[in-house]
N, C-alpha and C. Protein backbone atom coordinates (compact mmCIF):
# COMPACT_ATOMS: atom_id res chain seq x y z
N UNK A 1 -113.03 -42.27 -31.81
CA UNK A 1 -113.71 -43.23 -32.68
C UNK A 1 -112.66 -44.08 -33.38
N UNK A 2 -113.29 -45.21 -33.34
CA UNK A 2 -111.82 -46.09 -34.13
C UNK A 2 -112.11 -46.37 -35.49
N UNK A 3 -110.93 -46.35 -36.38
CA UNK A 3 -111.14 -46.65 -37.69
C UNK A 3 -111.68 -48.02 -38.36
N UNK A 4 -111.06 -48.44 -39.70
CA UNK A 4 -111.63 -49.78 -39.96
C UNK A 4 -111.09 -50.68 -39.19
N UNK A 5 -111.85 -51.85 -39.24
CA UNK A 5 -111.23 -52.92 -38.64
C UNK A 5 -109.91 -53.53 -39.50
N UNK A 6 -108.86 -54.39 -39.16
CA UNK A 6 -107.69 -54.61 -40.23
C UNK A 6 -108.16 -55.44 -40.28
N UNK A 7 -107.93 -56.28 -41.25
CA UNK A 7 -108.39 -56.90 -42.27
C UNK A 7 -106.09 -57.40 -43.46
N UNK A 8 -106.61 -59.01 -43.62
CA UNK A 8 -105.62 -59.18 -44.39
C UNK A 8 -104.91 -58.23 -45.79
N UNK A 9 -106.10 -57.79 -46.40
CA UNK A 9 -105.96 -57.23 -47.76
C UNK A 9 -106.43 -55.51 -47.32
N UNK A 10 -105.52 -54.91 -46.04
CA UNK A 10 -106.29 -53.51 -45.95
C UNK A 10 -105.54 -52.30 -47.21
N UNK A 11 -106.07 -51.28 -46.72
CA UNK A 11 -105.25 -49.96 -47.91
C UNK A 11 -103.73 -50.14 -47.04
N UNK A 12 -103.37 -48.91 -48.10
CA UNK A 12 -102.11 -48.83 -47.93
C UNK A 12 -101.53 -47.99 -46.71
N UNK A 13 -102.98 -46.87 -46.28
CA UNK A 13 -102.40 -46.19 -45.35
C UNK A 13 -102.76 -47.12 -43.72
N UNK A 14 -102.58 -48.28 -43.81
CA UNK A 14 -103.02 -49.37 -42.70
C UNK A 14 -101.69 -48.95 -41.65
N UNK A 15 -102.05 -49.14 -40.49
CA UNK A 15 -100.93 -49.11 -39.78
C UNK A 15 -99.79 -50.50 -39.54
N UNK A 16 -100.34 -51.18 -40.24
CA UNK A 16 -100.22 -52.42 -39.90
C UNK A 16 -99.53 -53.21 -41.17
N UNK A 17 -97.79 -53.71 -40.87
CA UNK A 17 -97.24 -53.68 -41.86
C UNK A 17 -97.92 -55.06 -42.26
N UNK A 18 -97.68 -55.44 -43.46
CA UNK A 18 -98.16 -57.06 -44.24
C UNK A 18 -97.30 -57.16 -45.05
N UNK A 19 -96.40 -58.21 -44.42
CA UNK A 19 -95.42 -59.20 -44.59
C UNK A 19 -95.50 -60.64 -45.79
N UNK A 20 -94.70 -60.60 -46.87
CA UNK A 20 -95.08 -61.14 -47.43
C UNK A 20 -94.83 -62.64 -46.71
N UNK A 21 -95.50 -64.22 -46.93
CA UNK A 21 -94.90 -65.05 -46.64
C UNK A 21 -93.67 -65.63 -46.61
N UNK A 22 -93.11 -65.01 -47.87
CA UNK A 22 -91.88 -66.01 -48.40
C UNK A 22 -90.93 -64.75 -47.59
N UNK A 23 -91.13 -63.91 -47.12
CA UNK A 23 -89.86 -63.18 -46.60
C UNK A 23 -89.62 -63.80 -45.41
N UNK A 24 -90.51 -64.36 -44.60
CA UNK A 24 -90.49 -65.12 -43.29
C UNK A 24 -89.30 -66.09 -43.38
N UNK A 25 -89.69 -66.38 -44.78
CA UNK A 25 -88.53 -67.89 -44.61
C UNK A 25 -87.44 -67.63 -45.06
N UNK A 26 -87.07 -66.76 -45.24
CA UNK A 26 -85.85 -65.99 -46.52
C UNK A 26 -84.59 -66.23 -45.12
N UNK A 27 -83.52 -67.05 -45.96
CA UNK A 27 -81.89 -67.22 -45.09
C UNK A 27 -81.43 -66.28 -45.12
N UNK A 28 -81.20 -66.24 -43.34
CA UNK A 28 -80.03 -65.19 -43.34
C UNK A 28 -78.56 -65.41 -43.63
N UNK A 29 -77.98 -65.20 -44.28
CA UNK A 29 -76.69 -65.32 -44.66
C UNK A 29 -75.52 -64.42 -43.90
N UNK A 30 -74.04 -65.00 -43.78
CA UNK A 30 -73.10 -64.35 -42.88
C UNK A 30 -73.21 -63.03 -43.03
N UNK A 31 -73.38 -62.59 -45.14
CA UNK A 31 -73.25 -61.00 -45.43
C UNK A 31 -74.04 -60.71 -45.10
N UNK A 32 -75.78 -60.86 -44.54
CA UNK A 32 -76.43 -60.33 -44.54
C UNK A 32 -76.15 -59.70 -43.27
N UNK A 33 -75.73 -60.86 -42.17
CA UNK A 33 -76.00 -59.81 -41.14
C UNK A 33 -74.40 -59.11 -40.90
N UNK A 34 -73.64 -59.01 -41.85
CA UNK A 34 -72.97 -58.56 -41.81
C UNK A 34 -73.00 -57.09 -41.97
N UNK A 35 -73.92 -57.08 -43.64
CA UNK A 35 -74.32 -55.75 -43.87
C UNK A 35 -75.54 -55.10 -42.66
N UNK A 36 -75.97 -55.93 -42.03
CA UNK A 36 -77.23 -55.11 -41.03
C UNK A 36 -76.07 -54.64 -39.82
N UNK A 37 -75.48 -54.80 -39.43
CA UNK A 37 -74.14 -54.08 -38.58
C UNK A 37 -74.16 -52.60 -39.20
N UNK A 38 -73.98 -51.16 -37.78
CA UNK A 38 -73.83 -49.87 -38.34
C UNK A 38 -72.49 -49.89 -38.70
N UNK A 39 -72.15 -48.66 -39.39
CA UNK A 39 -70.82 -48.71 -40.48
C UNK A 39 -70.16 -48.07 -39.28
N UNK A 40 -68.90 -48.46 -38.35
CA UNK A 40 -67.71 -47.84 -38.15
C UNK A 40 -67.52 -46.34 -38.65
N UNK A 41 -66.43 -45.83 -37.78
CA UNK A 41 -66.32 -44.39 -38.52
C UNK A 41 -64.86 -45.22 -38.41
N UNK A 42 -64.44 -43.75 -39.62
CA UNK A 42 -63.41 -44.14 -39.90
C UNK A 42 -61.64 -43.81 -38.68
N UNK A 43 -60.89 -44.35 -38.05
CA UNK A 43 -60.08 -44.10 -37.15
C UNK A 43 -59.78 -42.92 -36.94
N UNK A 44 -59.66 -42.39 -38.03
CA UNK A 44 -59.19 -40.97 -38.16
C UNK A 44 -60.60 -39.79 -37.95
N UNK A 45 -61.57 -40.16 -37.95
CA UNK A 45 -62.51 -39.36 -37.85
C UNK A 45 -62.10 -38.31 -36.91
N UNK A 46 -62.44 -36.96 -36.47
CA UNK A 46 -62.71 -35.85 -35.84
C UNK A 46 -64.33 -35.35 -36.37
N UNK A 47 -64.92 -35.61 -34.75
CA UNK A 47 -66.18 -34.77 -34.75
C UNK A 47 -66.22 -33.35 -35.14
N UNK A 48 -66.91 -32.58 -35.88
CA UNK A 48 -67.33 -31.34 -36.32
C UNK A 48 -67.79 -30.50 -35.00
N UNK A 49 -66.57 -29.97 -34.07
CA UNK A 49 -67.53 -29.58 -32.48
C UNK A 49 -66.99 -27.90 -33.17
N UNK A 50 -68.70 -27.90 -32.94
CA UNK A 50 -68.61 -26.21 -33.10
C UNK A 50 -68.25 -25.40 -31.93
């Protein structure tokens, strides 16, 4: 059986994320996607091999 129909203004447990407008338009900047890059390990790292 299927649940409610979605709808713009649904609850919170919606599966369905809702995006505000103004984030759509929001600049990406160099840091930003700088910071969205995963962090490096550090050179010296050694894995923990049990």
């Amino acid at each position: 059986e299927a649940g409610p129909l979605h709808t713009p203004h649904c609850d919170n447990n919606c599966p369905i994320w809702h995006i505000d407008p103004r984030v759509k338009s929001a600049i990406i900047t160099p840091r930003l996607l700088q910071l969205s890059e995963p962090k490096q390990n550090h050179p010296d790292y050694q894995n923990n091999r049990e």
